[in-house]
PDB file of N, CA and C in Angstrom:
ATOM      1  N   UNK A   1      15.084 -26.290 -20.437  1.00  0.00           N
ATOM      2  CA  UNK A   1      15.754 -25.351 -19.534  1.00  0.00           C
ATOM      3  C   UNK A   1      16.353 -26.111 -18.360  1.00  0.00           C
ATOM      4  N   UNK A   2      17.321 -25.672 -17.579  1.00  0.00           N
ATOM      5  CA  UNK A   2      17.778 -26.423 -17.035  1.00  0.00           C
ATOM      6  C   UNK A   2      17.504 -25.754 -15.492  1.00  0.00           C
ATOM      7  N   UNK A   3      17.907 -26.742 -14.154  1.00  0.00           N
ATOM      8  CA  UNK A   3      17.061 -25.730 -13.103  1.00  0.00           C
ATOM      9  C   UNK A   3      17.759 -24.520 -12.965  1.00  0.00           C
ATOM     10  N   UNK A   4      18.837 -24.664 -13.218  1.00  0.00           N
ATOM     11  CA  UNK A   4      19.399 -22.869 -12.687  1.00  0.00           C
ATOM     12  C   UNK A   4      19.128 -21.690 -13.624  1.00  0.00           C
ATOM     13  N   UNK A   5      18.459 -21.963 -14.504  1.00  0.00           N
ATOM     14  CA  UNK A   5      17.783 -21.109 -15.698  1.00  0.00           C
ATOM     15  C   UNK A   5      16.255 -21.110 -15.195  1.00  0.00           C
ATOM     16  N   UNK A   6      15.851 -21.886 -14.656  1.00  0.00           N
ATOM     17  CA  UNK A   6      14.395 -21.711 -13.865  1.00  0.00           C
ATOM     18  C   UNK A   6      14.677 -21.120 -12.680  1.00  0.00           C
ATOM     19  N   UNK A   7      15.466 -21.308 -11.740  1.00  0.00           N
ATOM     20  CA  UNK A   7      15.532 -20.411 -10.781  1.00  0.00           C
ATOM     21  C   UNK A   7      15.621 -18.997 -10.918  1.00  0.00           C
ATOM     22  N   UNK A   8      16.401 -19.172 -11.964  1.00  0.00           N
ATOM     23  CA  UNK A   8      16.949 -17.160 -12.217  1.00  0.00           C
ATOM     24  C   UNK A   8      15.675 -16.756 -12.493  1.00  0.00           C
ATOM     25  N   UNK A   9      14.417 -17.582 -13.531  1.00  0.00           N
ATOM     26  CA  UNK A   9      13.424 -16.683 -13.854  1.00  0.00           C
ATOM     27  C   UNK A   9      12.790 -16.809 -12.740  1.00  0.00           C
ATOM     28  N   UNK A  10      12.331 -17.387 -12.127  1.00  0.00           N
ATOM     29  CA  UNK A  10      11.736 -17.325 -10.911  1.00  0.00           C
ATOM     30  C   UNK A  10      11.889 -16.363 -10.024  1.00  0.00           C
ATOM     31  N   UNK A  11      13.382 -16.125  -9.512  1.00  0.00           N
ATOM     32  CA  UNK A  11      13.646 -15.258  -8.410  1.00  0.00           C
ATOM     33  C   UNK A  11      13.312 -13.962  -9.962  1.00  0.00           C
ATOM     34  N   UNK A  12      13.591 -13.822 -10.964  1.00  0.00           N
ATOM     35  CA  UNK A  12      13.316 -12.201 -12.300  1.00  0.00           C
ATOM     36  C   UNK A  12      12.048 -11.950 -11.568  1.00  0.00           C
ATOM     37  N   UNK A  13      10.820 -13.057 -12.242  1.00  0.00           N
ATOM     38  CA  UNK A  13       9.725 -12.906 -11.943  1.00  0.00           C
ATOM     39  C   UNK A  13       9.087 -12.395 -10.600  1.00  0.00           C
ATOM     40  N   UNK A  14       9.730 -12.842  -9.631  1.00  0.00           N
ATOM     41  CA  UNK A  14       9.599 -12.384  -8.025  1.00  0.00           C
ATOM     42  C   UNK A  14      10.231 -10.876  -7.939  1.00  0.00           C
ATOM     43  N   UNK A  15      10.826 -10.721  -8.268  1.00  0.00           N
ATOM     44  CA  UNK A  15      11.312  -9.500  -8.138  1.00  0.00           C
ATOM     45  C   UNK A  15      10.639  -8.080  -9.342  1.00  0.00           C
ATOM     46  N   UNK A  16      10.306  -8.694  -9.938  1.00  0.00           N
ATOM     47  CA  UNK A  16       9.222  -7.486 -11.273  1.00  0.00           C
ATOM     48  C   UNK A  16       7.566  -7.719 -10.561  1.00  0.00           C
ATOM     49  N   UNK A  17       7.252  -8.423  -9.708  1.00  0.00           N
ATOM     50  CA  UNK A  17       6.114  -8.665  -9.346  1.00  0.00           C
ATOM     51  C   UNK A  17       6.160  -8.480  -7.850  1.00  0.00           C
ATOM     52  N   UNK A  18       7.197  -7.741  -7.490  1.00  0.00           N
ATOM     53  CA  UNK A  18       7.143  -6.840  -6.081  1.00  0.00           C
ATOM     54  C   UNK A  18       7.193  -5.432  -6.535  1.00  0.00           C
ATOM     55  N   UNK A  19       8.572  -5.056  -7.396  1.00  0.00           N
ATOM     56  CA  UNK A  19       7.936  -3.835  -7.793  1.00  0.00           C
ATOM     57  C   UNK A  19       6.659  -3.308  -7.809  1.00  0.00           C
ATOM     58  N   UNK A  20       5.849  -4.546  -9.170  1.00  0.00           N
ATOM     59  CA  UNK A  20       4.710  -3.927  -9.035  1.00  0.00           C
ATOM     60  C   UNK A  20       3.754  -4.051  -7.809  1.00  0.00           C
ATOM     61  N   UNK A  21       3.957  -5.040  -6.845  1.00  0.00           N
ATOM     62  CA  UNK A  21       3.080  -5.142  -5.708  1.00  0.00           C
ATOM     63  C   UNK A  21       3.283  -3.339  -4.613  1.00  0.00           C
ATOM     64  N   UNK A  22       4.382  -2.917  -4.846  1.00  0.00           N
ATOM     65  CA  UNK A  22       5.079  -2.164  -4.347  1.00  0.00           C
ATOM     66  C   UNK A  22       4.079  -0.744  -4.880  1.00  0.00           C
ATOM     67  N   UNK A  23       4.012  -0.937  -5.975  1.00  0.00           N
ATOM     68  CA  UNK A  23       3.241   0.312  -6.419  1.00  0.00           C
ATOM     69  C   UNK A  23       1.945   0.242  -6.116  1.00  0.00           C
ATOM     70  N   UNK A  24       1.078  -0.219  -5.556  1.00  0.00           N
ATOM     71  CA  UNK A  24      -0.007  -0.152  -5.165  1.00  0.00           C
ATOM     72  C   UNK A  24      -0.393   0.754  -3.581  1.00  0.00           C
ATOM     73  N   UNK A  25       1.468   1.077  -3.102  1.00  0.00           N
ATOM     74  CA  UNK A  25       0.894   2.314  -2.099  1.00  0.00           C
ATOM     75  C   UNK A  25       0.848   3.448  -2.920  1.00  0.00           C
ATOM     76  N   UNK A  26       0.550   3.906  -4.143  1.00  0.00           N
ATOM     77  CA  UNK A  26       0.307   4.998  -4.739  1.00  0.00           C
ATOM     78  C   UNK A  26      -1.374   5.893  -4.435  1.00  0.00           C
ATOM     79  N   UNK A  27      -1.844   4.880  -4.784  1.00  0.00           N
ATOM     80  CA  UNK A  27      -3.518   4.966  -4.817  1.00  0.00           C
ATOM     81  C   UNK A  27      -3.965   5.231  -2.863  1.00  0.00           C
ATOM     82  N   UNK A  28      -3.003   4.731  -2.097  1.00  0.00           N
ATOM     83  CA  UNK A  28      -3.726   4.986  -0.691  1.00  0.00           C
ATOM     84  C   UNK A  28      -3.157   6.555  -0.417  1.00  0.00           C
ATOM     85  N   UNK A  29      -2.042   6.397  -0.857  1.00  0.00           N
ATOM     86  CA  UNK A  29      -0.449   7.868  -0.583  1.00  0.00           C
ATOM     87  C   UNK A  29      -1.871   9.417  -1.167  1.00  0.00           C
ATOM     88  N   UNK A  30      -2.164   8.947  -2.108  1.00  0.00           N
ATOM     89  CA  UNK A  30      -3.375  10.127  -3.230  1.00  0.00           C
ATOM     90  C   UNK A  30      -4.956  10.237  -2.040  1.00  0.00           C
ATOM     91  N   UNK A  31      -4.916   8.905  -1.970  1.00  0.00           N
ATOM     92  CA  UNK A  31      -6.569   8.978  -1.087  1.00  0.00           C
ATOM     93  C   UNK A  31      -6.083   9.687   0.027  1.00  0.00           C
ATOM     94  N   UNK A  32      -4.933   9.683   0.857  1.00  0.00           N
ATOM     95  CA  UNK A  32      -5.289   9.958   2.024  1.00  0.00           C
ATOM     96  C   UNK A  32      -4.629  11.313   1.837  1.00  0.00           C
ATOM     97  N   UNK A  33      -3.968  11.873   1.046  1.00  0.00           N
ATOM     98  CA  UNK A  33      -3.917  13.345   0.956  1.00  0.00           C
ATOM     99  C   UNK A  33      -4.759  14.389   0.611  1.00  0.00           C
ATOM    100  N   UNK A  34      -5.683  13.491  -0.193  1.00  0.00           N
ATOM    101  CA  UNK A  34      -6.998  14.365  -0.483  1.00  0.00           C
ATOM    102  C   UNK A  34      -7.616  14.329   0.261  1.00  0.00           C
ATOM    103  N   UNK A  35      -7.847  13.371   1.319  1.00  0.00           N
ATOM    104  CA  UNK A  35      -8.726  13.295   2.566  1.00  0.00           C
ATOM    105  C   UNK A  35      -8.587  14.404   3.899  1.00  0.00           C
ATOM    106  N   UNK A  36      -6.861  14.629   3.711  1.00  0.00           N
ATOM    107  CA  UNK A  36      -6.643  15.736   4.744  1.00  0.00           C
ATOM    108  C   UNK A  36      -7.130  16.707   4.662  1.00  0.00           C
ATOM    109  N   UNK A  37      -7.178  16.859   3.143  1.00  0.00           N
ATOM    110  CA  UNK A  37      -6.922  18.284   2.466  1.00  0.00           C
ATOM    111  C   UNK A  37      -8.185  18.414   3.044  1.00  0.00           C
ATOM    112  N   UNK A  38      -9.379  17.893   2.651  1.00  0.00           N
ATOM    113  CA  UNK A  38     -10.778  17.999   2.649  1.00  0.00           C
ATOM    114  C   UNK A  38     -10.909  18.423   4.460  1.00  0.00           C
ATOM    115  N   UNK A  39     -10.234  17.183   4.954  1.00  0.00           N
ATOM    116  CA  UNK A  39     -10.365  17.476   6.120  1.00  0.00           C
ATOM    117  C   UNK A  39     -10.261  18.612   7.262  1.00  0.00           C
ATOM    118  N   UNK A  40      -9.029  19.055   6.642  1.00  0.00           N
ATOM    119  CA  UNK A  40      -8.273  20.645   6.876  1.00  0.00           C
ATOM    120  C   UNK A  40      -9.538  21.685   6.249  1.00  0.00           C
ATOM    121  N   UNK A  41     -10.320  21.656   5.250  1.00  0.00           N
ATOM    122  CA  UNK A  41     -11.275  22.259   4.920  1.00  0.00           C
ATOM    123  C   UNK A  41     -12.388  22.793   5.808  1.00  0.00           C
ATOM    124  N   UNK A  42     -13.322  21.252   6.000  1.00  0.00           N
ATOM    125  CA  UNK A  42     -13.946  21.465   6.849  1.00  0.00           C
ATOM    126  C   UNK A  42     -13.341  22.054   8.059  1.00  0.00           C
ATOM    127  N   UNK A  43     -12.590  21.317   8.418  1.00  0.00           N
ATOM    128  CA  UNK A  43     -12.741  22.411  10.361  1.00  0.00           C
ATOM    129  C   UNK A  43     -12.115  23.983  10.201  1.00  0.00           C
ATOM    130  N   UNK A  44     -11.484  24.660   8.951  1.00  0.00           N
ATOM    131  CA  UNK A  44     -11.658  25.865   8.883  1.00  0.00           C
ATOM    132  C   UNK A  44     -13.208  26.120   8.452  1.00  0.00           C
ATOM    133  N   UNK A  45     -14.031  25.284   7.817  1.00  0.00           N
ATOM    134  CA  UNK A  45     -15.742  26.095   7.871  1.00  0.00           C
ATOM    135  C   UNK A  45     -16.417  26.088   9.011  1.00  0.00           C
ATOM    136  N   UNK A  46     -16.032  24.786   9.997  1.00  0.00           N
ATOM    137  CA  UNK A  46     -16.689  24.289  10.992  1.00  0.00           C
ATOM    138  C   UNK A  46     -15.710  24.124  12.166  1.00  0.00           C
ATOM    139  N   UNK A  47     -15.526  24.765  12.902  1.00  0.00           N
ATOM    140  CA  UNK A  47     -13.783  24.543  13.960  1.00  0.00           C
ATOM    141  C   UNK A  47     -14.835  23.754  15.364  1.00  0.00           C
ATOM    142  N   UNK A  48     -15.916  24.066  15.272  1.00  0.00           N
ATOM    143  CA  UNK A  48     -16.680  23.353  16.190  1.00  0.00           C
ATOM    144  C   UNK A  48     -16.957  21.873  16.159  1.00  0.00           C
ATOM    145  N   UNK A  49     -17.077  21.460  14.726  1.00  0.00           N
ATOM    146  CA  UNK A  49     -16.970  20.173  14.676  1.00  0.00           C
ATOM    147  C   UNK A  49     -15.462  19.541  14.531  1.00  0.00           C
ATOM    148  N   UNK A  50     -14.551  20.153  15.191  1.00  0.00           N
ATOM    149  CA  UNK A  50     -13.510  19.044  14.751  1.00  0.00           C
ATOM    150  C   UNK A  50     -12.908  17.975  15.337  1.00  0.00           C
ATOM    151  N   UNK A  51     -13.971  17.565  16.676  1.00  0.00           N
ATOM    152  CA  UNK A  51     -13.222  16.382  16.675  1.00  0.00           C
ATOM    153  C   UNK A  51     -14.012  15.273  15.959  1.00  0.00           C
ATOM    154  N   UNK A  52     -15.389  15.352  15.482  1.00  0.00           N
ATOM    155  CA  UNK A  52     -16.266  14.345  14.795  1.00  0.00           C
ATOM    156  C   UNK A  52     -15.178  14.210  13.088  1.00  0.00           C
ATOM    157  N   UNK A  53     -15.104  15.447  12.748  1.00  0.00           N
ATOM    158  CA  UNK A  53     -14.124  15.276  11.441  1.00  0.00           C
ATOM    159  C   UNK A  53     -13.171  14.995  11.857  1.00  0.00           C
ATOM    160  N   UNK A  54     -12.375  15.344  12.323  1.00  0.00           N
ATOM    161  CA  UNK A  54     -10.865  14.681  12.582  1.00  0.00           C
ATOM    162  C   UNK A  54     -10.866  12.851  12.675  1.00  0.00           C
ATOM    163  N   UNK A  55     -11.997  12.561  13.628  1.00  0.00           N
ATOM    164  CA  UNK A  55     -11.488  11.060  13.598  1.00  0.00           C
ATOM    165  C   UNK A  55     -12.692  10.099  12.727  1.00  0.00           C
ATOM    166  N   UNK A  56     -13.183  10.826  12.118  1.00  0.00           N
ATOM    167  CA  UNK A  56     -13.932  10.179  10.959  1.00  0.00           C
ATOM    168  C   UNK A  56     -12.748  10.103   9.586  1.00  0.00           C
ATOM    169  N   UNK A  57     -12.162  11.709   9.481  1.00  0.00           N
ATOM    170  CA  UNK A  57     -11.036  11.363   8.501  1.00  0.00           C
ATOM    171  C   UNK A  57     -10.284  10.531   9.038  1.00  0.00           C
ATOM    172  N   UNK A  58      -9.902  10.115   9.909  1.00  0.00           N
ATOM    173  CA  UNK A  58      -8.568   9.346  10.216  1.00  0.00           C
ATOM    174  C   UNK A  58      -9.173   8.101  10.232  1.00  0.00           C
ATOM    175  N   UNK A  59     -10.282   7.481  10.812  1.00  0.00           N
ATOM    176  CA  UNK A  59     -10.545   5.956  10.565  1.00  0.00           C
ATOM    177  C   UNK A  59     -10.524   5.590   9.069  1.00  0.00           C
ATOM    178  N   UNK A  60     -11.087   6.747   8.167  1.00  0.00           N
ATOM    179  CA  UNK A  60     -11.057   6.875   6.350  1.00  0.00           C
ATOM    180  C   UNK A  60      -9.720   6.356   5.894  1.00  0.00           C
ATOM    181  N   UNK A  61      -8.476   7.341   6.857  1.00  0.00           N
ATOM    182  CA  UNK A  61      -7.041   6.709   6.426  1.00  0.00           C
ATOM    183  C   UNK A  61      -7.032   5.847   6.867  1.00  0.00           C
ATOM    184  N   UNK A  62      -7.233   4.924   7.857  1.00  0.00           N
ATOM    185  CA  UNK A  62      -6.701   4.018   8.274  1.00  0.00           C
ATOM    186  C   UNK A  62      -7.420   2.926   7.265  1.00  0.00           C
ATOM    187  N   UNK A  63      -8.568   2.864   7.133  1.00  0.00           N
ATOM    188  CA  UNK A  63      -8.846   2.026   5.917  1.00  0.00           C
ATOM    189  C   UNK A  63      -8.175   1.719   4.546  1.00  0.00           C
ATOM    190  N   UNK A  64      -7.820   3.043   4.246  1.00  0.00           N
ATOM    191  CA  UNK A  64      -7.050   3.261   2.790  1.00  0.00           C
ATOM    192  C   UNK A  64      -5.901   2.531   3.382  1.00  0.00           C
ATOM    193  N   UNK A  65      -5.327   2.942   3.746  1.00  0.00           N
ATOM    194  CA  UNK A  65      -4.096   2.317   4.497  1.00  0.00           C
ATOM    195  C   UNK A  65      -3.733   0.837   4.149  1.00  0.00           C
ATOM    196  N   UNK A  66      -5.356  -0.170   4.361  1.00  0.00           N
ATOM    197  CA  UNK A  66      -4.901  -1.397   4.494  1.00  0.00           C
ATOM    198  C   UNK A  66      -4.152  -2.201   3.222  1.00  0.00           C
ATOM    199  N   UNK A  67      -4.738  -1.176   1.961  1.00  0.00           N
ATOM    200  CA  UNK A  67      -4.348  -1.923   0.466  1.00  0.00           C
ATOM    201  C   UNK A  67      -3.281  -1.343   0.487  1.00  0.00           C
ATOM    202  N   UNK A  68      -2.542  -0.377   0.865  1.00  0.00           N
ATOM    203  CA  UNK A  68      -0.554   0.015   0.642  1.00  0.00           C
ATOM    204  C   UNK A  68       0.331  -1.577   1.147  1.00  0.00           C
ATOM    205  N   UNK A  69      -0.716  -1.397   2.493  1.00  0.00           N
ATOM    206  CA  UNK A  69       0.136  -2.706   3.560  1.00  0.00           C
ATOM    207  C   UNK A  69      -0.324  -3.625   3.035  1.00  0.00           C
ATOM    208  N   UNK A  70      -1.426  -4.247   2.292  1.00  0.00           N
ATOM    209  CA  UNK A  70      -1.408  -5.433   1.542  1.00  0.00           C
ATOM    210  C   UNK A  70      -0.546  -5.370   0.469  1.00  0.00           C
ATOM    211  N   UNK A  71      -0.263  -4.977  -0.263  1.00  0.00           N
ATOM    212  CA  UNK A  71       0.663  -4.633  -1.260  1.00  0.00           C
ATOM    213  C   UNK A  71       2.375  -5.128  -1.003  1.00  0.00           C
ATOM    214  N   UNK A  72       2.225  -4.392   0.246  1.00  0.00           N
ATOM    215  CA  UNK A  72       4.130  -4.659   0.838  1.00  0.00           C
ATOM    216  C   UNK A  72       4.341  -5.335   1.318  1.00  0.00           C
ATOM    217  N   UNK A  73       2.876  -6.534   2.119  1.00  0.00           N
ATOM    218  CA  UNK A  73       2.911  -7.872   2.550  1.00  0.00           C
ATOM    219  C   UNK A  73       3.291  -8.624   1.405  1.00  0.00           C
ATOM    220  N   UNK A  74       2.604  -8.279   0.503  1.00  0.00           N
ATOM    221  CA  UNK A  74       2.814  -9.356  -1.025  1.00  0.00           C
ATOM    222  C   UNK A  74       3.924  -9.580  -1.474  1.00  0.00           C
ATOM    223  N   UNK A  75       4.664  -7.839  -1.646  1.00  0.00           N
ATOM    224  CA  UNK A  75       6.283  -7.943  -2.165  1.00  0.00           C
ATOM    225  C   UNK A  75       7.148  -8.685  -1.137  1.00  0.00           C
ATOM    226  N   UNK A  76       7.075  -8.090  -0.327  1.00  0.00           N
ATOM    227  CA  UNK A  76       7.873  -9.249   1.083  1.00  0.00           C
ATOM    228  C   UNK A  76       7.652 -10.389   0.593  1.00  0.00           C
ATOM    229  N   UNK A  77       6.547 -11.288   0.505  1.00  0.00           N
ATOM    230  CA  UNK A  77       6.215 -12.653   0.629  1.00  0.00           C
ATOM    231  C   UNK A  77       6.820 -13.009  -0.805  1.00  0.00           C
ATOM    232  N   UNK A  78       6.807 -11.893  -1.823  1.00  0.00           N
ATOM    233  CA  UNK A  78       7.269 -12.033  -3.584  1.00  0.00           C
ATOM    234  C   UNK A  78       9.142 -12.419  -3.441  1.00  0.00           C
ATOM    235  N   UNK A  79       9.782 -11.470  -2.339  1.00  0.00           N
ATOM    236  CA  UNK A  79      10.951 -10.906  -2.204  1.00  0.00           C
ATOM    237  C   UNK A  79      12.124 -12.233  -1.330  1.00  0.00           C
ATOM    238  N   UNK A  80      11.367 -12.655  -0.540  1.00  0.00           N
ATOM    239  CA  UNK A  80      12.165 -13.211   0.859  1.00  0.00           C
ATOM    240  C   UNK A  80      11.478 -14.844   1.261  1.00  0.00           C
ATOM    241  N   UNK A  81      10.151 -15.184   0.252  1.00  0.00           N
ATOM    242  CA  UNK A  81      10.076 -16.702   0.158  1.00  0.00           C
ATOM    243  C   UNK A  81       9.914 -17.003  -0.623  1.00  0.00           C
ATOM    244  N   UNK A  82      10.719 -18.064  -1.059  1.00  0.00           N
ATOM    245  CA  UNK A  82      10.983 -19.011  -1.715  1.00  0.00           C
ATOM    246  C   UNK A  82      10.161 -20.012  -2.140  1.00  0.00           C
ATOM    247  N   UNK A  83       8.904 -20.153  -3.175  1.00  0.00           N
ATOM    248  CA  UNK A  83       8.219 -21.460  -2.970  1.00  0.00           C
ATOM    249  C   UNK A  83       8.563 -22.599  -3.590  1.00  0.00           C
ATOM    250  N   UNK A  84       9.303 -22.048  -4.659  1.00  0.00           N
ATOM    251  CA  UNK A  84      10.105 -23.433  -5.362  1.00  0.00           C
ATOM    252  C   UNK A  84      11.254 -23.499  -5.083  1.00  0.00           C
ATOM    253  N   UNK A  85      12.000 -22.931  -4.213  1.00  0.00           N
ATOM    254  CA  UNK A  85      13.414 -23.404  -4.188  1.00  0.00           C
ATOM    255  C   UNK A  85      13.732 -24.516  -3.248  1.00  0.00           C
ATOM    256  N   UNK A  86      15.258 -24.553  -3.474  1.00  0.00           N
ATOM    257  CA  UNK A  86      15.253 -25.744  -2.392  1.00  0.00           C
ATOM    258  C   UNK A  86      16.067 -25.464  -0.828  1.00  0.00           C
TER     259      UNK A  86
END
């Protein structure tokens, strides 16, 4: 192969392996909607407890959170550097 036939797969490969890095905010997008939902639950059973639920759910999202943003760190880093080029 010659290098400009390695580059092209390289930058293919970088680019099918952000997509998929990309899809990994699916799984936080699901956690943290079910978390509201739940959340919205409780303080209609309990309106007295809602600020202990409110920011217990929300530190929950913010956790989920971190694997979307690891994900879109990856594609970025998949997308915009270069490790073999010149």
């Amino acid at each position: 192969m010659t290098e400009v036939h390695v580059e092209g797969l390289i930058s293919a490969c970088s680019a099918i392996g952000a997509g998929i890095a990309v899809c990994s905010g699916i799984g936080p997008g699901i956690g943290q909607g079910i978390a509201a939902g739940y959340g919205a639950q409780a303080v209609g059973r309990n309106p007295g407890a809602k600020g202990d639920i409110m920011s217990t759910m929300l530190l929950g999202q913010a956790v989920a959170e971190t694997t979307g943003l690891y994900g879109l760190v990856v594609a970025l880093l998949l997308m915009f550097v270069k490790p073999f080029g010149k």
